[in-house]
C-alpha atoms as a PDB file:
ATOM      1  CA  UNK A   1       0.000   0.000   0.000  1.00  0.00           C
ATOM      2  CA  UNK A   2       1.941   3.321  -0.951  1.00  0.00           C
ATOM      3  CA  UNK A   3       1.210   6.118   1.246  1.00  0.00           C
ATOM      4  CA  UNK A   4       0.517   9.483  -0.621  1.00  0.00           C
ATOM      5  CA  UNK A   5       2.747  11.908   1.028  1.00  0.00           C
ATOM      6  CA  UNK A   6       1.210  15.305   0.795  1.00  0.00           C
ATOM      7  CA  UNK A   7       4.331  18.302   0.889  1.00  0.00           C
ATOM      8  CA  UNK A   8       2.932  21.034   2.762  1.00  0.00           C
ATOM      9  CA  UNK A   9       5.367  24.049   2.149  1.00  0.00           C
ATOM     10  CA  UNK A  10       4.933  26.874   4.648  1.00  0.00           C
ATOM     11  CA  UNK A  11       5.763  30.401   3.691  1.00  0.00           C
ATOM     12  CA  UNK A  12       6.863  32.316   6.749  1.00  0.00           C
ATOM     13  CA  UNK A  13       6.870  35.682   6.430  1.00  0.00           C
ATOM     14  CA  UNK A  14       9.027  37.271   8.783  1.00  0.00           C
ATOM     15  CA  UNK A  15       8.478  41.442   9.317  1.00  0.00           C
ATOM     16  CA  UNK A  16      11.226  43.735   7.775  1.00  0.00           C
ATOM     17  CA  UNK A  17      13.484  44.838  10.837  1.00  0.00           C
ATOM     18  CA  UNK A  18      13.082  48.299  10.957  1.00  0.00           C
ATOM     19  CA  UNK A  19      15.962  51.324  11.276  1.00  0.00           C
ATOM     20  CA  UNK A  20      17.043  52.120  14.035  1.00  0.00           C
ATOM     21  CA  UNK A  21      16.016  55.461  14.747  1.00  0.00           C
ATOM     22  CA  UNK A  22      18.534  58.308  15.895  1.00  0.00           C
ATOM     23  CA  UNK A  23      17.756  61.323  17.718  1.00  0.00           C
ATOM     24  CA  UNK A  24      20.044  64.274  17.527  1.00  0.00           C
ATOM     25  CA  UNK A  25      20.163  66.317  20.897  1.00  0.00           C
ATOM     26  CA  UNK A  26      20.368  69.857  19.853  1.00  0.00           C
ATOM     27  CA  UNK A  27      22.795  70.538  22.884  1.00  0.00           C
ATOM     28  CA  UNK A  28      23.189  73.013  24.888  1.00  0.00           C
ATOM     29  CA  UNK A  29      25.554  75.879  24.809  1.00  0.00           C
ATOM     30  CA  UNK A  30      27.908  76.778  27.948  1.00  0.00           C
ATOM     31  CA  UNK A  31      27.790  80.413  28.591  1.00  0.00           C
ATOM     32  CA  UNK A  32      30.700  82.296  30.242  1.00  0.00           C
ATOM     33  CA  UNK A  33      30.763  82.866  33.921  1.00  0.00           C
ATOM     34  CA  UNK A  34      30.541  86.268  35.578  1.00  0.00           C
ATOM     35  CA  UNK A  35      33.392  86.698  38.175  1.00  0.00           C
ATOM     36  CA  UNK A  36      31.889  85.147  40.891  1.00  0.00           C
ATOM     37  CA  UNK A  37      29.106  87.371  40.957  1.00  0.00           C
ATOM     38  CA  UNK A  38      31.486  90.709  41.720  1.00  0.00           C
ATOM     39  CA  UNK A  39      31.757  93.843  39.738  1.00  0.00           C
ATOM     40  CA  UNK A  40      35.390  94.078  38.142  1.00  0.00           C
ATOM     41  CA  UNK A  41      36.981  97.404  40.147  1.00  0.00           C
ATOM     42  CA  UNK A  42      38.610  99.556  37.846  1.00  0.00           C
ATOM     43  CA  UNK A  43      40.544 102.538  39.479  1.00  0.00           C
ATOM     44  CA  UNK A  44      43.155 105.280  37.602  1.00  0.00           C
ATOM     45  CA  UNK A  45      45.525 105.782  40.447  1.00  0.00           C
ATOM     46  CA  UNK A  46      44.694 109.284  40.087  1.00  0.00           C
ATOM     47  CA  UNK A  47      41.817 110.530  40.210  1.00  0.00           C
ATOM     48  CA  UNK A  48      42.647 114.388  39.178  1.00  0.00           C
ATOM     49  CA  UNK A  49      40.724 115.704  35.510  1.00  0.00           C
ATOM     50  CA  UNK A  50      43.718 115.678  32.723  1.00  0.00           C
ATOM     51  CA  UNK A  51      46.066 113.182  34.526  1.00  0.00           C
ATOM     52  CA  UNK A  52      48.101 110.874  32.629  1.00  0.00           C
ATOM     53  CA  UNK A  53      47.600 108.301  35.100  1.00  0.00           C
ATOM     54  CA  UNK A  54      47.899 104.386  35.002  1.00  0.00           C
ATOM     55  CA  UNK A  55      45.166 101.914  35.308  1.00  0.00           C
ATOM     56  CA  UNK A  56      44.189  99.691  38.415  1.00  0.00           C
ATOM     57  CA  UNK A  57      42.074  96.463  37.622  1.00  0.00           C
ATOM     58  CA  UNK A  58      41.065  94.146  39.945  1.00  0.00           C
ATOM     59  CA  UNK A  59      38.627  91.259  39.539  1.00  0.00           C
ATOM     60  CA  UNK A  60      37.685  87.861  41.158  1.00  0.00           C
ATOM     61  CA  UNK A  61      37.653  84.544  38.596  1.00  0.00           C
ATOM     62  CA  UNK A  62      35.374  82.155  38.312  1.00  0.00           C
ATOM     63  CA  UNK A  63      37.091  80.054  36.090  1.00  0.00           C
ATOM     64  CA  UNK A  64      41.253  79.613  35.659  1.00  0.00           C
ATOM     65  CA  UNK A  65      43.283  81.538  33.188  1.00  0.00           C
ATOM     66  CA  UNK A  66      45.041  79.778  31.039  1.00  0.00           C
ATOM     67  CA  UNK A  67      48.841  80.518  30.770  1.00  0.00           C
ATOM     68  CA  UNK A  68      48.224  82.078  27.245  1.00  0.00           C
ATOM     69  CA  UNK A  69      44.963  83.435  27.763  1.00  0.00           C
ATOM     70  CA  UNK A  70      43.573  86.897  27.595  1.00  0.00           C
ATOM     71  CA  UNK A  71      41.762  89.515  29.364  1.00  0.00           C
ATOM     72  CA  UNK A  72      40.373  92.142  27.913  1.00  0.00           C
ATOM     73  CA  UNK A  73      39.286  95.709  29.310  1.00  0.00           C
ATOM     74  CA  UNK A  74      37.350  98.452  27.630  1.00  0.00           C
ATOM     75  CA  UNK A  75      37.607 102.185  28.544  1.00  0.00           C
ATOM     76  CA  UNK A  76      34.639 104.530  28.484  1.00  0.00           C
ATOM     77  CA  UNK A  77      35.236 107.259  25.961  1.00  0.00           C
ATOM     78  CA  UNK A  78      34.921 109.542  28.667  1.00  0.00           C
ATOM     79  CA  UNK A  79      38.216 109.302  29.224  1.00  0.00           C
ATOM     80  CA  UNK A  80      40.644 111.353  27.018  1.00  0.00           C
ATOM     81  CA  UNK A  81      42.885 108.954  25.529  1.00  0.00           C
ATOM     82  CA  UNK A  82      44.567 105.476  26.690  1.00  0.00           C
ATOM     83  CA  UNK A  83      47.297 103.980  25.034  1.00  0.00           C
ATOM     84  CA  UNK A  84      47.969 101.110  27.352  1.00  0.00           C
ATOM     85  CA  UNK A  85      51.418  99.510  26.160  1.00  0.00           C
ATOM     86  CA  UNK A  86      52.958  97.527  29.267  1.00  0.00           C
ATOM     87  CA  UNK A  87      51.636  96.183  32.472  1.00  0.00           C
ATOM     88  CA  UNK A  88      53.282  97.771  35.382  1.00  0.00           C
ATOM     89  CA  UNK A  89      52.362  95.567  38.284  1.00  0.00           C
ATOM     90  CA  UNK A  90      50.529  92.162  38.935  1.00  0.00           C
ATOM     91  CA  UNK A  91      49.133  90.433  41.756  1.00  0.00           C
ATOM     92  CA  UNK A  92      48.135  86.613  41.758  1.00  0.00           C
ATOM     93  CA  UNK A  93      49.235  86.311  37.915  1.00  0.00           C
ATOM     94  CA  UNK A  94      52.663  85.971  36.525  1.00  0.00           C
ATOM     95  CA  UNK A  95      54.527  85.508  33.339  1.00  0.00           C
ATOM     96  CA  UNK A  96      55.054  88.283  31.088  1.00  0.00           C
ATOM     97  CA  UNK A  97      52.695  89.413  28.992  1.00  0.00           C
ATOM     98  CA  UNK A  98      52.090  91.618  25.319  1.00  0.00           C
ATOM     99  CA  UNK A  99      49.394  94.621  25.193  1.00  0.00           C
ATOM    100  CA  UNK A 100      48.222  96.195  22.596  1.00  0.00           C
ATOM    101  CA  UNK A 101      44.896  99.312  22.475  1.00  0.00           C
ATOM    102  CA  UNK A 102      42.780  99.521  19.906  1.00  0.00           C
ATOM    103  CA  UNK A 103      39.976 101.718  18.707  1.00  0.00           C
ATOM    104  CA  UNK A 104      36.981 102.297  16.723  1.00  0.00           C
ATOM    105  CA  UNK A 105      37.209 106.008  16.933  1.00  0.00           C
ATOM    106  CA  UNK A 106      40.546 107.830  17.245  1.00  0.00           C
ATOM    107  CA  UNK A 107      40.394 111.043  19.643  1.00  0.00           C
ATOM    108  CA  UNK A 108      40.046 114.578  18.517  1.00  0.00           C
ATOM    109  CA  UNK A 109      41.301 117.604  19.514  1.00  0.00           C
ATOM    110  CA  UNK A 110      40.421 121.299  19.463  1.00  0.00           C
ATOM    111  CA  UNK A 111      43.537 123.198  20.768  1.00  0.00           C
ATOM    112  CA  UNK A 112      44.144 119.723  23.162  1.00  0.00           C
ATOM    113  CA  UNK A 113      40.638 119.862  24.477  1.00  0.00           C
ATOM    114  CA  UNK A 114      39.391 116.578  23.273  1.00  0.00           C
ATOM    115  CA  UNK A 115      36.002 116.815  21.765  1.00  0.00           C
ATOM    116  CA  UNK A 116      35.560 113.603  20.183  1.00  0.00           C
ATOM    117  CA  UNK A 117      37.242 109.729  20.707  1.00  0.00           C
ATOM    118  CA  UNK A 118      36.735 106.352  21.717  1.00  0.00           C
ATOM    119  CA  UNK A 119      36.519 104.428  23.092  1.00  0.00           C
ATOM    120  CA  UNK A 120      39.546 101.863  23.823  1.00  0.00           C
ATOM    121  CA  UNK A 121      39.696  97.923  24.016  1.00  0.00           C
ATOM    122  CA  UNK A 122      42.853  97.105  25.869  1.00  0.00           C
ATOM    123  CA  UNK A 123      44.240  93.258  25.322  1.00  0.00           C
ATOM    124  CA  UNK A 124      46.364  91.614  27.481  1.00  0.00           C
ATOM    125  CA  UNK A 125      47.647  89.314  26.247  1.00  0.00           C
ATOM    126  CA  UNK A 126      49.866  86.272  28.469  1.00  0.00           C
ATOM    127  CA  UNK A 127      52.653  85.395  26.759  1.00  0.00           C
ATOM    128  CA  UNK A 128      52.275  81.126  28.490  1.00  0.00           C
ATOM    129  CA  UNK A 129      55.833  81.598  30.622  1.00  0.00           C
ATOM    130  CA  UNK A 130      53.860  81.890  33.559  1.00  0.00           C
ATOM    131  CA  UNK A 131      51.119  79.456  35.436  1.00  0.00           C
ATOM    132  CA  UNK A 132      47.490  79.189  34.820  1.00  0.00           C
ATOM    133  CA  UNK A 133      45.852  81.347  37.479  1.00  0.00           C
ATOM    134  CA  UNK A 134      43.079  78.915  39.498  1.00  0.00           C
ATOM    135  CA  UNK A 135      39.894  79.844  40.055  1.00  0.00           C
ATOM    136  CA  UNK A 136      38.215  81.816  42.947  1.00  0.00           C
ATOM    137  CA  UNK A 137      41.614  84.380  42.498  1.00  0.00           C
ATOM    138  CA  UNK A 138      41.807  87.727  42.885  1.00  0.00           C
ATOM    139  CA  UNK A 139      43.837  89.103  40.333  1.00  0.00           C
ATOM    140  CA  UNK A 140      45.117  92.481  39.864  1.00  0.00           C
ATOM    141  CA  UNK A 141      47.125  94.109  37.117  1.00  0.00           C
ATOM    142  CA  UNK A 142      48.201  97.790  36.863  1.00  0.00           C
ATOM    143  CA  UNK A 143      48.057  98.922  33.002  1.00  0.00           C
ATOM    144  CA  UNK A 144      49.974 101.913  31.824  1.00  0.00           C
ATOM    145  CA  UNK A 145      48.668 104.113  30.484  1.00  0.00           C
ATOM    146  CA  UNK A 146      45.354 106.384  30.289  1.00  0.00           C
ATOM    147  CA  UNK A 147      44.490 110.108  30.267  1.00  0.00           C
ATOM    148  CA  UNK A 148      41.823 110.920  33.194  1.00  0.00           C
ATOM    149  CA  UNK A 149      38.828 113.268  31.455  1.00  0.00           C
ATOM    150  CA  UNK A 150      39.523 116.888  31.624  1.00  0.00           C
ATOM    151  CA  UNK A 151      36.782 118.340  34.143  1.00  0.00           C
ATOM    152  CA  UNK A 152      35.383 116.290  37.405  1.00  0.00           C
ATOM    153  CA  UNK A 153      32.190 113.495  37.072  1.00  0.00           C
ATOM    154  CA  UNK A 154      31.975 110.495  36.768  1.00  0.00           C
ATOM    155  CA  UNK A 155      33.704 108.256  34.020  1.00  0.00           C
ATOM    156  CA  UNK A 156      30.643 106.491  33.667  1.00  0.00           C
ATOM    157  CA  UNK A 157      30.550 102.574  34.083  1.00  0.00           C
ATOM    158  CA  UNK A 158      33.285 100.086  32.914  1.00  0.00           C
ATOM    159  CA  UNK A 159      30.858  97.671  30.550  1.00  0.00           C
ATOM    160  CA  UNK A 160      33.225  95.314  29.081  1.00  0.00           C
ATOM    161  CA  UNK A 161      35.994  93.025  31.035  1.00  0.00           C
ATOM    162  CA  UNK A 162      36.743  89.182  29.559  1.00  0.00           C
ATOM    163  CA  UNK A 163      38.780  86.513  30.459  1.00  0.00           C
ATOM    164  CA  UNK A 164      39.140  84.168  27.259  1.00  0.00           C
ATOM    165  CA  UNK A 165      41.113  81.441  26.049  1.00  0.00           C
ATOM    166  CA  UNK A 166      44.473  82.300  23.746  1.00  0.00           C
ATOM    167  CA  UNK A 167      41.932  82.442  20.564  1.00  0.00           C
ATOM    168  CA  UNK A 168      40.689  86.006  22.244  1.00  0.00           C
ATOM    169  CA  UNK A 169      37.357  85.144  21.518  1.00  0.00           C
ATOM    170  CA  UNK A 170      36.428  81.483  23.646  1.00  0.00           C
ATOM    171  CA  UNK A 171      34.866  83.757  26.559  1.00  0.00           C
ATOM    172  CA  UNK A 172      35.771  81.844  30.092  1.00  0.00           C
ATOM    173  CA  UNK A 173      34.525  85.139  32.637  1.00  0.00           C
ATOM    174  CA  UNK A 174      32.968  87.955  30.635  1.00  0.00           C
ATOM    175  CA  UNK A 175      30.952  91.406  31.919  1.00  0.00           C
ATOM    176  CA  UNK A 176      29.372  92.771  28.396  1.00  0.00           C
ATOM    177  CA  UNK A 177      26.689  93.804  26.624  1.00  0.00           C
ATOM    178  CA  UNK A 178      26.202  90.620  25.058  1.00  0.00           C
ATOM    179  CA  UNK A 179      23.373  88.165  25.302  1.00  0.00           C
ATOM    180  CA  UNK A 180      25.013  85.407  27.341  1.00  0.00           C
ATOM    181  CA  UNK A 181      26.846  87.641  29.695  1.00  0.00           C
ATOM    182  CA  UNK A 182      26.003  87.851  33.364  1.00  0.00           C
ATOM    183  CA  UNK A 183      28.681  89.694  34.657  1.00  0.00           C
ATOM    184  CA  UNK A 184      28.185  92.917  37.078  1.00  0.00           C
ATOM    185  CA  UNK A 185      29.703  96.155  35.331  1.00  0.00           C
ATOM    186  CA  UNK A 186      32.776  97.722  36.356  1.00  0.00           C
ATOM    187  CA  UNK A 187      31.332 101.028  38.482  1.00  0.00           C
ATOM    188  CA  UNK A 188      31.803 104.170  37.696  1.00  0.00           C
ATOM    189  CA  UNK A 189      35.249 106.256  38.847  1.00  0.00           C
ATOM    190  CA  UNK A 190      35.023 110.408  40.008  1.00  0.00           C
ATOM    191  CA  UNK A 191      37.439 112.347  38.790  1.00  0.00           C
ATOM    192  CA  UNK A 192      37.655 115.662  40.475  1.00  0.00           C
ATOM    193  CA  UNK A 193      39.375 119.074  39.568  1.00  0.00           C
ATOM    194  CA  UNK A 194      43.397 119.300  38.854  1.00  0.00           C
ATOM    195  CA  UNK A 195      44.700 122.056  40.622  1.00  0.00           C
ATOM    196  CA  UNK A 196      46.415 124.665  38.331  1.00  0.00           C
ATOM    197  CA  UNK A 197      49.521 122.114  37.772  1.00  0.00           C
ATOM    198  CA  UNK A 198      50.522 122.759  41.341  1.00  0.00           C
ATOM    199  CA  UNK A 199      50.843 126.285  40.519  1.00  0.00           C
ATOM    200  CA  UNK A 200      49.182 129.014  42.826  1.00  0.00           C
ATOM    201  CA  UNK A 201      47.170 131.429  40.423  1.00  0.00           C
ATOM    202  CA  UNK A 202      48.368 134.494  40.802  1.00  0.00           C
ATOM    203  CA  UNK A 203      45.899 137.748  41.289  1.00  0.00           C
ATOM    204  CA  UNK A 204      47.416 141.523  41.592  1.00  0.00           C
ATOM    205  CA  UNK A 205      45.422 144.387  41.393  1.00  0.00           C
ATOM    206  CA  UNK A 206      45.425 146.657  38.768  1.00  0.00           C
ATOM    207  CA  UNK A 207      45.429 149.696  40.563  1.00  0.00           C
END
């Protein structure tokens, strides 16, 4: 008796495996700090209207400078001119270091009463022979030179002071007009009369 063997072929169908799917984070951007939350004190070491005079700044980090990072400073045009070219003292920050002032707006002068100018972006630049300054510092570097305004008030505030990598632009502590910024402003400096160059005026009657 032969036995009728039916084939039965089964078609299994198995489901496409489907791509993995990848989502790209957008990220998030880091934003520079703000010197622990403390106003960057700028100071002329004098305070008298006219004086060539050098430049005090003082400010507490947030984040470390790197050895051949930069800081950079800018002076109200308020002031009459600044040509910072050297730094004349440091505190908490060594190494040597190359600085250069630039400006938008040269000054102007009627008879040497400046009517017109600024103002000035001083960069400091470290020149790496020195360490990287750690964070939480107070650091303090003496710039030579500016030229106090020529009549008493108030310089008005100091709006822009960075800390940045060596590219001069990677902000690390910043105090600016800029959108990310959250750094306190420099305040404002009085400058008060100069005093006849140390010379009494002299007054004789006529008759």
């Amino acid at each position: 008796m032969s036995e009728e063997v039916n084939e039965r072929r089964f078609l299994i169908s198995r489901p496409t495996p489907k791509p993995h799917t990848i989502f790209a984070g957008s990220g998030e951007t880091i934003t520079p700090a703000g010197f622990n939350n403390q106003a960057p004190i700028i100071t002329p070491l004098s305070l008298i209207a006219g004086d060539a005079t050098d430049l005090k700044l003082e400010f507490v980090i947030s984040n470390p400078i790197p050895a051949d990072g930069k800081i950079f400073l800018e002076v109200p045009d308020t002031f009459t001119n600044a040509a910072g070219v050297s730094i004349a003292s440091s505190i908490n920050i060594d190494g040597t270091f190359d600085v250069t002032t630039t400006t938008s707006t040269a000054a102007v002068y009627d008879n040497t009463m400046k009517t017109s100018g600024g103002s000035w972006l001083i960069e400091i630049a470290r020149k790496n022979d020195g360490a990287a300054v750690a964070k939480d510092v107070t650091v303090t570097l003496v710039v030579s030179q500016v030229t106090n305004m020529q009549f008493e008030g108030a310089s008005g505030e100091f709006i822009m002071i960075k800390t940045t990598l060596a590219d001069g632009v990677t902000a690390i502590d910043e105090t600016s007009a800029e959108a990310d910024s959250i750094g306190l402003n420099g305040p404002s400096v009085t400058i008060v009369p100069s005093g006849w160059s140390g010379v009494a005026p002299t007054v004789v009657p006529l008759r």
